[in-house]
C-alpha atoms as a PDB file:
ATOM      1  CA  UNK A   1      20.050  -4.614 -10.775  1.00  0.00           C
ATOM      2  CA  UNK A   2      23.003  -2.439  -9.884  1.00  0.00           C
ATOM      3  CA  UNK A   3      22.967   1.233  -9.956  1.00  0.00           C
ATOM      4  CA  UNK A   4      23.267   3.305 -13.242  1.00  0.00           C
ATOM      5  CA  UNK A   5      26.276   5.850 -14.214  1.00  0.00           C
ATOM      6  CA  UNK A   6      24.775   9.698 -14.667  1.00  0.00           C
ATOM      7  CA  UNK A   7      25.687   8.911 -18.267  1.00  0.00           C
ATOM      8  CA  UNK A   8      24.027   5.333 -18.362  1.00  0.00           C
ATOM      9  CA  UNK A   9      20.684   7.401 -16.509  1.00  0.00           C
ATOM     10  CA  UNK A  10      20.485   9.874 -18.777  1.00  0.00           C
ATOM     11  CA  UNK A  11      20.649   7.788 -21.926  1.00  0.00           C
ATOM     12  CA  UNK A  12      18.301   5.497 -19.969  1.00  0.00           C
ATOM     13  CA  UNK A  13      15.936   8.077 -18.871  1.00  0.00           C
ATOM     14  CA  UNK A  14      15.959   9.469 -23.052  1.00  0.00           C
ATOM     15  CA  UNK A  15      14.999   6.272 -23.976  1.00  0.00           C
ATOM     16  CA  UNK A  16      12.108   5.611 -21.985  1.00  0.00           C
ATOM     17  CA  UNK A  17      10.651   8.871 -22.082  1.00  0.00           C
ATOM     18  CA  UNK A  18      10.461   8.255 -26.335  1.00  0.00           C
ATOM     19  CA  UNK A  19       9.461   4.562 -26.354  1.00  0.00           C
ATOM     20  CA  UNK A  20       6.833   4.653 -23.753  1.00  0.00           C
ATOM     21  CA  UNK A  21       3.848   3.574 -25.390  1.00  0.00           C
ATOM     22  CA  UNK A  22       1.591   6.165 -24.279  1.00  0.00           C
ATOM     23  CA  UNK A  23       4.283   9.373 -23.854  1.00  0.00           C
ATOM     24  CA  UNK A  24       6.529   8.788 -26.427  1.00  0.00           C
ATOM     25  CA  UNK A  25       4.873  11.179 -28.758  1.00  0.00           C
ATOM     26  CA  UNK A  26       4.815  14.203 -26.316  1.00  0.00           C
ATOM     27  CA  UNK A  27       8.662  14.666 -26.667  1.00  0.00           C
ATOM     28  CA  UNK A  28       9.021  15.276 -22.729  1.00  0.00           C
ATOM     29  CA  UNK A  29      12.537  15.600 -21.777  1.00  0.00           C
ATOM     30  CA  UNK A  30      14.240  14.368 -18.627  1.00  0.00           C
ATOM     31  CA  UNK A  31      17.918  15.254 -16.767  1.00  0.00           C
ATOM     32  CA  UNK A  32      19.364  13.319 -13.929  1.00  0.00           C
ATOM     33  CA  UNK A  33      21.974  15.415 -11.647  1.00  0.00           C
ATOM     34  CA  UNK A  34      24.927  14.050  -9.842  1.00  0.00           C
ATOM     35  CA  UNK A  35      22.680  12.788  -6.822  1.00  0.00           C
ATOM     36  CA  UNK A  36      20.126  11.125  -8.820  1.00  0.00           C
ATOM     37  CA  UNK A  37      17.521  14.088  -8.850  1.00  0.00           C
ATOM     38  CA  UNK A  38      15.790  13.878 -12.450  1.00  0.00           C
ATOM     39  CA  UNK A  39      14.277  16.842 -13.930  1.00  0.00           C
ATOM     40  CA  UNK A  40      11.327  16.491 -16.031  1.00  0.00           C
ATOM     41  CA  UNK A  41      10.066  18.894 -18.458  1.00  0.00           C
ATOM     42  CA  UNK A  42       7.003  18.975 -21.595  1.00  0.00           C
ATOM     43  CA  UNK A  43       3.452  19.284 -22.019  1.00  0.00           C
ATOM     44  CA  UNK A  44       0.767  16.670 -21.620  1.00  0.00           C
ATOM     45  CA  UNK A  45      -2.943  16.281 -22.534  1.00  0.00           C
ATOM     46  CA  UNK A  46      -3.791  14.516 -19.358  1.00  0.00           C
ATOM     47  CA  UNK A  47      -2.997  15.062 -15.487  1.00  0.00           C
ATOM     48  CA  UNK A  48      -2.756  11.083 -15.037  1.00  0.00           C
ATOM     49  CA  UNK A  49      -0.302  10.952 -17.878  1.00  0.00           C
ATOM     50  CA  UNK A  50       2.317  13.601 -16.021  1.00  0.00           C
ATOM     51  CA  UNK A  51       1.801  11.131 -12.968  1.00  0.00           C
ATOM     52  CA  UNK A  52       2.768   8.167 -15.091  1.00  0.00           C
ATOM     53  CA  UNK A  53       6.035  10.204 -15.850  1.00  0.00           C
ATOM     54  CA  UNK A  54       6.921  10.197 -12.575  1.00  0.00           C
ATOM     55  CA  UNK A  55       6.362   6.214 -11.528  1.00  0.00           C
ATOM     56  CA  UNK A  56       7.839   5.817 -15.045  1.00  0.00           C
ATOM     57  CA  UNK A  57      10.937   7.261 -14.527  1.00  0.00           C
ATOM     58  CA  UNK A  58      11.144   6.369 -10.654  1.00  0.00           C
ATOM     59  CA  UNK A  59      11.634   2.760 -11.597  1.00  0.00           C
ATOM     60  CA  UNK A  60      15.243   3.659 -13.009  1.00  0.00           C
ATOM     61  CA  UNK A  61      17.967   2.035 -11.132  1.00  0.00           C
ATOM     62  CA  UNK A  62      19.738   5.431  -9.608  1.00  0.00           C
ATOM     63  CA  UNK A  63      16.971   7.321  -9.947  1.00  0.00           C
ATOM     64  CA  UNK A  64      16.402   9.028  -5.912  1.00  0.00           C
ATOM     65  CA  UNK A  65      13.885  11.774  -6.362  1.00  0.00           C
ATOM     66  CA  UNK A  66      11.878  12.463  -9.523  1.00  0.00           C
ATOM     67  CA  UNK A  67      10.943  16.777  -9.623  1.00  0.00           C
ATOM     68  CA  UNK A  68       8.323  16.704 -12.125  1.00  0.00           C
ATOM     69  CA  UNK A  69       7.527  19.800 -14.147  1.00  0.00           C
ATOM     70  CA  UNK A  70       5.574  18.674 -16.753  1.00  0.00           C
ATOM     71  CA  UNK A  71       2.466  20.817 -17.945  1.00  0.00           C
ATOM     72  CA  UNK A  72      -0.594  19.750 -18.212  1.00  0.00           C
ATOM     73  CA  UNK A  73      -2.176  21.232 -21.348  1.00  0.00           C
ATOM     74  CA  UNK A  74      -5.883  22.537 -21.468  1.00  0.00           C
ATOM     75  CA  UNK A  75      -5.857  24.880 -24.361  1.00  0.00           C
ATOM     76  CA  UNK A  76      -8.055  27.123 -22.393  1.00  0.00           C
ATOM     77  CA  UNK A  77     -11.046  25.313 -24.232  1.00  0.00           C
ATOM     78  CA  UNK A  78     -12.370  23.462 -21.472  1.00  0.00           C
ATOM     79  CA  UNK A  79     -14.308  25.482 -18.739  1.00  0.00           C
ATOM     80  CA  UNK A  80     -14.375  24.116 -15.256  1.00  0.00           C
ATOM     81  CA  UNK A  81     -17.469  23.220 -15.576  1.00  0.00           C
ATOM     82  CA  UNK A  82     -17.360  20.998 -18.245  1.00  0.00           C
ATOM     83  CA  UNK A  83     -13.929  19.634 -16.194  1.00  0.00           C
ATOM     84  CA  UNK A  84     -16.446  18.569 -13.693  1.00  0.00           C
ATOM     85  CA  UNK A  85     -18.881  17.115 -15.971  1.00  0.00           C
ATOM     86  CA  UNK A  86     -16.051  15.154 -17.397  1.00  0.00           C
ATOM     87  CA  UNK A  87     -14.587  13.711 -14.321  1.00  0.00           C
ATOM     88  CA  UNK A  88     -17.875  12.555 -13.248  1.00  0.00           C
ATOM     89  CA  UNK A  89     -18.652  10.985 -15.790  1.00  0.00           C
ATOM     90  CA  UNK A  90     -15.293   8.730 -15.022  1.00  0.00           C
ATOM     91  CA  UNK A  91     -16.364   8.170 -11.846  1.00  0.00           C
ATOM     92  CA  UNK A  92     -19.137   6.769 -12.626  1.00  0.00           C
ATOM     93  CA  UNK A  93     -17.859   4.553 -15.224  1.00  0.00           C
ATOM     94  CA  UNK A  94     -15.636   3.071 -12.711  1.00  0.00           C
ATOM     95  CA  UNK A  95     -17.364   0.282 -10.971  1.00  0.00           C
ATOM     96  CA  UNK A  96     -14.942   0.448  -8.470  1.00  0.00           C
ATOM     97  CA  UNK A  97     -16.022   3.642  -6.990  1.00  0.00           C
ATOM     98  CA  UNK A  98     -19.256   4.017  -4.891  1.00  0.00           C
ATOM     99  CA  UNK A  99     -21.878   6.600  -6.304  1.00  0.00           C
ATOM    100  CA  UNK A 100     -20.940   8.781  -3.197  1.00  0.00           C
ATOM    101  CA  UNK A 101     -17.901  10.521  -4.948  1.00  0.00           C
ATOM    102  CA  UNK A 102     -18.109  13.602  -6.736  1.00  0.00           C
ATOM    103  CA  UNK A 103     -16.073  16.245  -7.446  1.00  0.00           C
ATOM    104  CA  UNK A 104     -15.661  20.593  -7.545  1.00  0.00           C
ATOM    105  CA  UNK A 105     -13.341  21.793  -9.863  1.00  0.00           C
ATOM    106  CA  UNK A 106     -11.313  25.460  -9.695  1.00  0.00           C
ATOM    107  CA  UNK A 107      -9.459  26.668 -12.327  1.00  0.00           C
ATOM    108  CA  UNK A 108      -8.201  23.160 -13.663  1.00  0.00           C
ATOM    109  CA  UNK A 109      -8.087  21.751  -9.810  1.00  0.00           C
ATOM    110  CA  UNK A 110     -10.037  18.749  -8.885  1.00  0.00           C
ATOM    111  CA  UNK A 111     -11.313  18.461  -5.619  1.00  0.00           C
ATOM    112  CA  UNK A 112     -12.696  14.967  -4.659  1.00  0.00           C
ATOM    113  CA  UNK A 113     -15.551  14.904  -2.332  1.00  0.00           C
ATOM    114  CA  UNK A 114     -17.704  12.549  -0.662  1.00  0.00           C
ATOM    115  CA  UNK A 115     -17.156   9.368   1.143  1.00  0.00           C
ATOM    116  CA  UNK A 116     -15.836   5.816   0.833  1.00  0.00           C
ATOM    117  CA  UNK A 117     -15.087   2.810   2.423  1.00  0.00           C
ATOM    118  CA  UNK A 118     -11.477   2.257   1.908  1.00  0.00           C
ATOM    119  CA  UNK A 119      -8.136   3.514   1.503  1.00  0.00           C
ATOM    120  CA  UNK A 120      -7.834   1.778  -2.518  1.00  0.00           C
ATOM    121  CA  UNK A 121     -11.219   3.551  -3.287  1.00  0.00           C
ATOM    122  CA  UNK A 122      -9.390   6.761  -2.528  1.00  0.00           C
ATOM    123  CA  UNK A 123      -6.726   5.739  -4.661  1.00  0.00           C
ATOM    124  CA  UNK A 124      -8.852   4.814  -7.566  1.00  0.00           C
ATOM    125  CA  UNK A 125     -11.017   7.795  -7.315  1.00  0.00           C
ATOM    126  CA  UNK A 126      -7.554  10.050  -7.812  1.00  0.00           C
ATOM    127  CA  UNK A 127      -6.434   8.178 -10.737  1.00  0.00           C
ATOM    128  CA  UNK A 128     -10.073   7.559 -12.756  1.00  0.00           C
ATOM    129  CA  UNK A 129     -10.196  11.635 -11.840  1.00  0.00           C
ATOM    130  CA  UNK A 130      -6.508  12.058 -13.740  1.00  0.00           C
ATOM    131  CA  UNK A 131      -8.652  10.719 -16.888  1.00  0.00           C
ATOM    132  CA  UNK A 132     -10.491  13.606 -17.533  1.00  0.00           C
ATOM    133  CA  UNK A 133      -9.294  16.483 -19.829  1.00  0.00           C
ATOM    134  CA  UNK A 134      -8.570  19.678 -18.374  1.00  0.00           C
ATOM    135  CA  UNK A 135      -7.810  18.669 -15.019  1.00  0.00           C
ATOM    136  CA  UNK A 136      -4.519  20.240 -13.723  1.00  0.00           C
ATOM    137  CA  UNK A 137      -4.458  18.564 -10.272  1.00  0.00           C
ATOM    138  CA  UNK A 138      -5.962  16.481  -7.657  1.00  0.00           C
ATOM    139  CA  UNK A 139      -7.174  17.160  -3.711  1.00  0.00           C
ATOM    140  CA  UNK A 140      -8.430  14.397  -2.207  1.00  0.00           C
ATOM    141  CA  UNK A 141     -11.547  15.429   0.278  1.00  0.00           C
ATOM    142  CA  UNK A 142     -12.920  11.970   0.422  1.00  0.00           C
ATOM    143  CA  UNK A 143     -13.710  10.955   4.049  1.00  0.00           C
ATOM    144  CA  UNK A 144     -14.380   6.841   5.447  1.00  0.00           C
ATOM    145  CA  UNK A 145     -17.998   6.590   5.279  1.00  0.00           C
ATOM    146  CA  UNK A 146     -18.062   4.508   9.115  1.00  0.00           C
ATOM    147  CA  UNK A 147     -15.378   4.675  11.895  1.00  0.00           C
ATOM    148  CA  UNK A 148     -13.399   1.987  12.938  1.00  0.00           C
ATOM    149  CA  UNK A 149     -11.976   0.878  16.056  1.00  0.00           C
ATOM    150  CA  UNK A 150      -8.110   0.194  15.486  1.00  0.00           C
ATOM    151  CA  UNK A 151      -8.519  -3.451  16.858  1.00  0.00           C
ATOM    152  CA  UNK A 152     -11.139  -3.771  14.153  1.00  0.00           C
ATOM    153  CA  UNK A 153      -9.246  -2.461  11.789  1.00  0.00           C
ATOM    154  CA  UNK A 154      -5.718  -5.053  12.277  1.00  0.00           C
ATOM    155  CA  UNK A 155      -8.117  -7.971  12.859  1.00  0.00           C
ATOM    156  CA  UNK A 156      -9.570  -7.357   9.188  1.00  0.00           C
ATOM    157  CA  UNK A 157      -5.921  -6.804   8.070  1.00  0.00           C
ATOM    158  CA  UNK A 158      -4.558  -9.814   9.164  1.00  0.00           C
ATOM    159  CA  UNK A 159      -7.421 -11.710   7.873  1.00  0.00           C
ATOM    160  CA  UNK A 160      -6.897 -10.197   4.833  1.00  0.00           C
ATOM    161  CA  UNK A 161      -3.502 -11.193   4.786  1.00  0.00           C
ATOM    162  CA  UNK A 162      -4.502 -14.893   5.949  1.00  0.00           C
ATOM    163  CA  UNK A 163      -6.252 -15.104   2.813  1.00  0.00           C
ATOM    164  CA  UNK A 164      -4.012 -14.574   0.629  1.00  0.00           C
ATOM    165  CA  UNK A 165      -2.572 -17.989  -0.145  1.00  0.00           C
ATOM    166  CA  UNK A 166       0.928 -15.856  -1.631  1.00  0.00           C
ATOM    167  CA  UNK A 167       1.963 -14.409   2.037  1.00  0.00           C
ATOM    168  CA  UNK A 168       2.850 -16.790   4.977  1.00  0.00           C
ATOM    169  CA  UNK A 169       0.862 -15.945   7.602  1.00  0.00           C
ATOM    170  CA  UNK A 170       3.308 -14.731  11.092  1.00  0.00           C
ATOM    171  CA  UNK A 171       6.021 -13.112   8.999  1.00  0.00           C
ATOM    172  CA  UNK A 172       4.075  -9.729   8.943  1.00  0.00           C
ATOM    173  CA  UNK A 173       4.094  -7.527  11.628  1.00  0.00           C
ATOM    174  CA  UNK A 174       0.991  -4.746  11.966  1.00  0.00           C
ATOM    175  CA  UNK A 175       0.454  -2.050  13.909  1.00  0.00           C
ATOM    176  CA  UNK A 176      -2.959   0.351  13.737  1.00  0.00           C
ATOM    177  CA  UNK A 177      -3.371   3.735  15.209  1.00  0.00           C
ATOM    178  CA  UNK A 178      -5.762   6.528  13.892  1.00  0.00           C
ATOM    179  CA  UNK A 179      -6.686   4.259  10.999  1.00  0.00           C
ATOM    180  CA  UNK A 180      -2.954   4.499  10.019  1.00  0.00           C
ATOM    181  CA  UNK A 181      -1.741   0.586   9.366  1.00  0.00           C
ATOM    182  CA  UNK A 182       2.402  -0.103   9.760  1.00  0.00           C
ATOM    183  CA  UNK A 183       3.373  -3.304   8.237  1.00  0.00           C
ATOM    184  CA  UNK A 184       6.738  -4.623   8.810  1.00  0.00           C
ATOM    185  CA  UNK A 185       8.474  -7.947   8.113  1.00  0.00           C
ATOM    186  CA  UNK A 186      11.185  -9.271   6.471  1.00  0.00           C
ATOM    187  CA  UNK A 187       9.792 -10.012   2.516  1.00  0.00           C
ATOM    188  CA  UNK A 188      10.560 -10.384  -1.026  1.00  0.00           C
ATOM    189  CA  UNK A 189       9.531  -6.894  -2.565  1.00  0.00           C
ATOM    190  CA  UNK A 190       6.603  -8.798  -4.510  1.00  0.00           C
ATOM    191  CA  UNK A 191       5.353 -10.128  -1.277  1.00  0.00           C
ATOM    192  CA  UNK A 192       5.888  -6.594   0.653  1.00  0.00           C
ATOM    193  CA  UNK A 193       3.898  -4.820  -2.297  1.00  0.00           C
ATOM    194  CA  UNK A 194       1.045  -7.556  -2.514  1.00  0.00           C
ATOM    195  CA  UNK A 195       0.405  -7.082   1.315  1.00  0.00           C
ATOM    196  CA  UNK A 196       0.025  -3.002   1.103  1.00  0.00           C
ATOM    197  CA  UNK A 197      -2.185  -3.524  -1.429  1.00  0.00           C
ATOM    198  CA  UNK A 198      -4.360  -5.658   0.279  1.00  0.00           C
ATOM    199  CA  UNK A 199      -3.965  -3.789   3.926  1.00  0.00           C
ATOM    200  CA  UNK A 200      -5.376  -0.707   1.403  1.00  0.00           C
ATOM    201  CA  UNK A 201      -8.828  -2.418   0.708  1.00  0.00           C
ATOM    202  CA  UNK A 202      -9.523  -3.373   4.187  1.00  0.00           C
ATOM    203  CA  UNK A 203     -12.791  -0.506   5.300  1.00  0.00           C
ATOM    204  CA  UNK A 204     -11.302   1.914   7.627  1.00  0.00           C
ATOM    205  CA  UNK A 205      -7.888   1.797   6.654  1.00  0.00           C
ATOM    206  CA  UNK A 206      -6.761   5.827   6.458  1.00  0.00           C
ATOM    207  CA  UNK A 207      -3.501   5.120   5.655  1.00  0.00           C
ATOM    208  CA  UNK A 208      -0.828   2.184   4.589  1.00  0.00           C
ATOM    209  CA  UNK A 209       3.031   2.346   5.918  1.00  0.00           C
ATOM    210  CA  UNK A 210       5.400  -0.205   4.353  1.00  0.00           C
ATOM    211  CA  UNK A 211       8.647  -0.409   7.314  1.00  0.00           C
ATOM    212  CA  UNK A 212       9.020  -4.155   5.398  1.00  0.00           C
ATOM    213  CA  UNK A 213      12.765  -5.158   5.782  1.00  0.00           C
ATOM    214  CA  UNK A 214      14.079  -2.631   7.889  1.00  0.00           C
ATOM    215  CA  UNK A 215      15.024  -4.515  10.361  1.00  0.00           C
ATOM    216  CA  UNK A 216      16.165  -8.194  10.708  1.00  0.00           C
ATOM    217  CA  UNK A 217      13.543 -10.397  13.169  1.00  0.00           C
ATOM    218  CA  UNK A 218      15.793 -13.417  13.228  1.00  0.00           C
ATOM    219  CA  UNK A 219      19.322 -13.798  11.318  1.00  0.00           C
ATOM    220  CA  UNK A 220      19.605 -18.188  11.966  1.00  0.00           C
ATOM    221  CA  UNK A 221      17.380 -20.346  10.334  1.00  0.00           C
ATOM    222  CA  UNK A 222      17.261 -22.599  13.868  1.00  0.00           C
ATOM    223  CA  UNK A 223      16.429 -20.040  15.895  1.00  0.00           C
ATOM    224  CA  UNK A 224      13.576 -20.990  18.105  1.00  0.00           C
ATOM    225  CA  UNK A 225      11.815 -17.943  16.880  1.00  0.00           C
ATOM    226  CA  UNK A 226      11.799 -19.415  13.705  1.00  0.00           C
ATOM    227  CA  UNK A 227      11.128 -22.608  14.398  1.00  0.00           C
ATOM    228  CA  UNK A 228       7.797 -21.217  16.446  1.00  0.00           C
ATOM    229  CA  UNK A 229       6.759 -18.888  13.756  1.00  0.00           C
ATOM    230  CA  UNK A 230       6.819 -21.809  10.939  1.00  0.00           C
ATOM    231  CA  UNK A 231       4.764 -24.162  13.796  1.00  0.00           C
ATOM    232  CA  UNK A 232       2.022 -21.445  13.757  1.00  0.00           C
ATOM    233  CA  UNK A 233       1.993 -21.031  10.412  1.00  0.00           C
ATOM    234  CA  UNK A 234       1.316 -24.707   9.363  1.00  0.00           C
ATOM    235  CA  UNK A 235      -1.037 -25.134  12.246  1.00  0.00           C
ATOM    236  CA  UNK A 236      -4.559 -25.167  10.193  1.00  0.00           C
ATOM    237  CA  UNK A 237      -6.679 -24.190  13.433  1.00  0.00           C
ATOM    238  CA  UNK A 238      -4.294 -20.922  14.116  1.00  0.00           C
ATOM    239  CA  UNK A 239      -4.128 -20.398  10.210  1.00  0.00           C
ATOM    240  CA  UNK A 240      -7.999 -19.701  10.183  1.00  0.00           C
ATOM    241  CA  UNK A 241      -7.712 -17.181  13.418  1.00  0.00           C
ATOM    242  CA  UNK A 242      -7.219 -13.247  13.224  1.00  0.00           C
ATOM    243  CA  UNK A 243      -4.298 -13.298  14.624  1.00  0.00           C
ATOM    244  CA  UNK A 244      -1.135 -10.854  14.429  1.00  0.00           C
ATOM    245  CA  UNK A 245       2.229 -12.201  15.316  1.00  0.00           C
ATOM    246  CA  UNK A 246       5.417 -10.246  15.780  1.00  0.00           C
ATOM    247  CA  UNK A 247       9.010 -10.381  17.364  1.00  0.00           C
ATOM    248  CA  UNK A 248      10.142  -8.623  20.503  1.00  0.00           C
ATOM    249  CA  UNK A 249      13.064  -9.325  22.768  1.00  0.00           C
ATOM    250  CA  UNK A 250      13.736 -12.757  21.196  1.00  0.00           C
ATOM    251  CA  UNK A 251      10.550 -14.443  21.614  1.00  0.00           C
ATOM    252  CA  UNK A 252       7.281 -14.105  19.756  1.00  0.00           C
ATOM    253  CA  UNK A 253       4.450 -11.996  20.435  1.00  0.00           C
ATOM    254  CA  UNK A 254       0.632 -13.420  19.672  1.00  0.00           C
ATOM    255  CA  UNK A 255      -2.288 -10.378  19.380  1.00  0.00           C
ATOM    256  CA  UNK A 256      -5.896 -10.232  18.538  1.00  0.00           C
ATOM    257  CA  UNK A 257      -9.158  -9.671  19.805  1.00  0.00           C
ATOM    258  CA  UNK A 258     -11.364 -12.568  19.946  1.00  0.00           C
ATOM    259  CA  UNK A 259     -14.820 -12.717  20.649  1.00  0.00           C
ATOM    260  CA  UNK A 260     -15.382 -16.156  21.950  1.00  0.00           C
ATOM    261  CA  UNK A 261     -13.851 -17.272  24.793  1.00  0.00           C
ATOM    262  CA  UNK A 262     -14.434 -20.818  24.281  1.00  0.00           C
ATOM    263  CA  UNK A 263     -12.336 -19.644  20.965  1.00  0.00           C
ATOM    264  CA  UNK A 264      -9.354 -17.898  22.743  1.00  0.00           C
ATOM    265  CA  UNK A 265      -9.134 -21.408  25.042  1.00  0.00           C
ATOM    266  CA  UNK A 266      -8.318 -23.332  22.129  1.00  0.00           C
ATOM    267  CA  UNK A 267      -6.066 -20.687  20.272  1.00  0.00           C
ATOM    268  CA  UNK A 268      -3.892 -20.760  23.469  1.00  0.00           C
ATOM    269  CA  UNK A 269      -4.078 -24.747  24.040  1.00  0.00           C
ATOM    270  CA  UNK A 270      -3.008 -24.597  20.247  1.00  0.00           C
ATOM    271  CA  UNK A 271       0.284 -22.694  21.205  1.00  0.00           C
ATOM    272  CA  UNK A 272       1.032 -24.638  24.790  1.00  0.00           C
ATOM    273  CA  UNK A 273       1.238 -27.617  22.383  1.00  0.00           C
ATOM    274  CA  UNK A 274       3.273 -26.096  19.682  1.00  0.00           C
ATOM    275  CA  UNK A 275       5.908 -24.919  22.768  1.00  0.00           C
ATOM    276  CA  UNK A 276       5.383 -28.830  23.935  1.00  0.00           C
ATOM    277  CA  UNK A 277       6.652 -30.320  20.992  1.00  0.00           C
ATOM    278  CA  UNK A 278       9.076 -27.704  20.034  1.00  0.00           C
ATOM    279  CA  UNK A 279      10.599 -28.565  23.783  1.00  0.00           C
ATOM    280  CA  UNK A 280      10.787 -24.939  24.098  1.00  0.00           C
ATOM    281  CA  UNK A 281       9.153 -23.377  27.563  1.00  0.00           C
ATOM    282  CA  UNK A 282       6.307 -21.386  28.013  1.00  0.00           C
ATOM    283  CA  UNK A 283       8.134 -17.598  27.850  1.00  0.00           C
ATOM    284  CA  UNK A 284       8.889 -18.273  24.214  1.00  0.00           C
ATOM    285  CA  UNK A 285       5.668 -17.326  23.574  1.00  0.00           C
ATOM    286  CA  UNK A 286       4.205 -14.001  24.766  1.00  0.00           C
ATOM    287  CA  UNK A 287      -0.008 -14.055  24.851  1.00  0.00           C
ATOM    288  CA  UNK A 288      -1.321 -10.904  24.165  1.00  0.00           C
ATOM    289  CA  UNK A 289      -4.869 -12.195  23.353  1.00  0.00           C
ATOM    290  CA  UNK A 290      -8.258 -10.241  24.343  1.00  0.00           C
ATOM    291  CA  UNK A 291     -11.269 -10.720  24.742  1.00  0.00           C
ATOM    292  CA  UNK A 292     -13.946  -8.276  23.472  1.00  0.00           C
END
C-alpha cells in the first residue's frame, strides 16, 4: 500500500483513533506533521491501552515515528500497593509466565523482577503487567534464569526455525553474541515476523534483531547459490540437522556445532554429494562445522 498524503493521514489517523474497538470511547486525538511524526494526546484507564495507541497508529502507511503523550489515568484512588497486588494477580493468571515474576511498584511505576527463561516471557510479563489499573509504566528487571553459550543458543534457533513447516530452512541467516540473536534473509514480511517470534521463545535468547531484507544474497534464480541452497533444503537428512546456512563471497557458508562425529561425517558426505550432482566443485561450499 502506497504512502498516505498529510491530509489522507490525518483523516486516517481520526478515524482509527474513534472506531477502534477498545479506544474509541476515550476521544484521544492524534496529528501527523509534514515528516510523518504523529502526535498523540488523551487520557486512558490502562498503561497497555496507551501502548496499543502507539502499534495502532504505527501501522498507518506514512506514519515514521509515533510521540505518544497519552495519560494514563489513576484517579489517585489506587495506592501502590494495591498496584502491586493487582499486577500480581495478572501474572499469575497468565499461564504463560513462570511463578518466578513479581513485581515493586513506585508511584504508578512497575518494576518487573525475577527470572525467566526466555526473551517472549519477558515480553508477556510487560504486557499482562499493562493490565493492571494504576500502573503508569513498565521497567523490565527480569533476568534469564540459566546462561547460555551462544553456540547453544543459534543451534536451538535454527532448530526452531527447522520446525516450523512455514519457513524454508537455509534462507535465514543467524548470528548470536551476548544472547543477542541477528536474523537476516531475504523474506516475505509474514515469514520475517513468524521467525522473530519464534527466535524470541528459544531459552537464553536476550535479545531478537530483524536485518531481514537488507541486503540481496542472490539477484538470479540460476545462480549456483541458489541452486545449492534449494538442494539443502529438500535434502531430508540435512533438514533434520541444526544447521545455519548463510551467503558470503558468492558461495555458501554451512555452521553448527555437532556433537557426534559419526554425525558431522554424514552431514558433510551429504553436501560432497549435493556439489556432485549439482556439477559444481567443492569451494562452493564453505564447511564451518564443529565439533563439541
Amino acid at each position: 500500500m502506497e504512502n498516505l498524503t498529510r491530509e489522507e493521514l490525518n483523516k486516517k489517523l481520526a478515524e482509527i483513533l474513534e472506531q477502534d474497538e477498545y479506544l474509541g470511547s476515550y476521544g484521544l486525538k492524534g496529528h501527523c506533521d509534514e515528516h510523518g511524526v504523529v502526535q498523540l494526546q488523551g487520557i486512558v484507564d490502562l498503561w497497555d491501552e496507551k501502548q496499543q495507541a502507539t502499534i495502532l497508529v504505527s501501522e498507518i502507511p506514512g506514519v515514521k515515528l509515533v510521540e505518544n503523550q497519552i495519560t494514563v489515568c489513576t484517579d489517585g484512588a489506587i495506592t501502590d500497593r494495591e498496584v502491586a497486588i493487582e499486577v500480581n494477580e495478572e501474572l499469575l493468571a497468565n499461564p504463560e509466565i513462570p511463578e518466578t515474576v513479581g513485581c515493586q511498584v513506585n508511584g504508578g511505576e512497575v518494576q518487573l523482577v525475577g527470572t525467566v527463561s526466555s526473551l517472549s516471557e519477558v515480553h508477556e510479563a510487560v504486557e499482562t503487567a499493562g493490565r493492571a489499573r494504576g500502573v503508569c509504566g513498565i521497567k523490565s528487571q527480569l533476568r534469564l534464569a540459566e546462561e547460555f553459550d551462544d553456540v547453544t543458543i543459534s543451534n536451538d534457533v535454527i532448530k526452531a526455525l527447522h520446525n516450523e513447516p512455514e519457513l524454508i530452512p537455509g534462507r535465514i541467516r543467524i548470528n548470536t553474541i551476548d544472547g543477542k540473536v541477528t536474523l537476516q534473509g531475504q523474506l516475505p514480511e509474514k515469514q520475517a515476523n513468524l521467525a522473530v517470534e519464534i527466535a524470541a521463545k528459544v531459552n537464553g535468547v536476550r535479545a531478537v534483531e530483524s536485518e531481514f531484507n537488507h541486503e540481496v544474497w542472490v539477484a538470479v534464480e540460476d545462480h549456483p547459490v541458489v541452486k545449492v541452497l534449494r538442494a539443502i533444503s529438500s535434502n531430508s537428512f540435512l533438514k533434520e540437522k541444526p544447521l545455519g546456512f548463510e551467503v558470503e563471497n558468492g558461495r555458501v557458508s554451512v555452521f553448527g556445532s555437532i556433537v557426534d562425529s559419526n554425525e558431522k561425517i554424514e552431514i558433510e558426505k551429504n553436501l560432497e554429494s549435493i556439489l556432485a550432482k549439482l556439477d559444481l566443485p567443492p569451494e562452493w561450499i564453505e564447511n564451518r562445522l564443529e565439533l563439541q
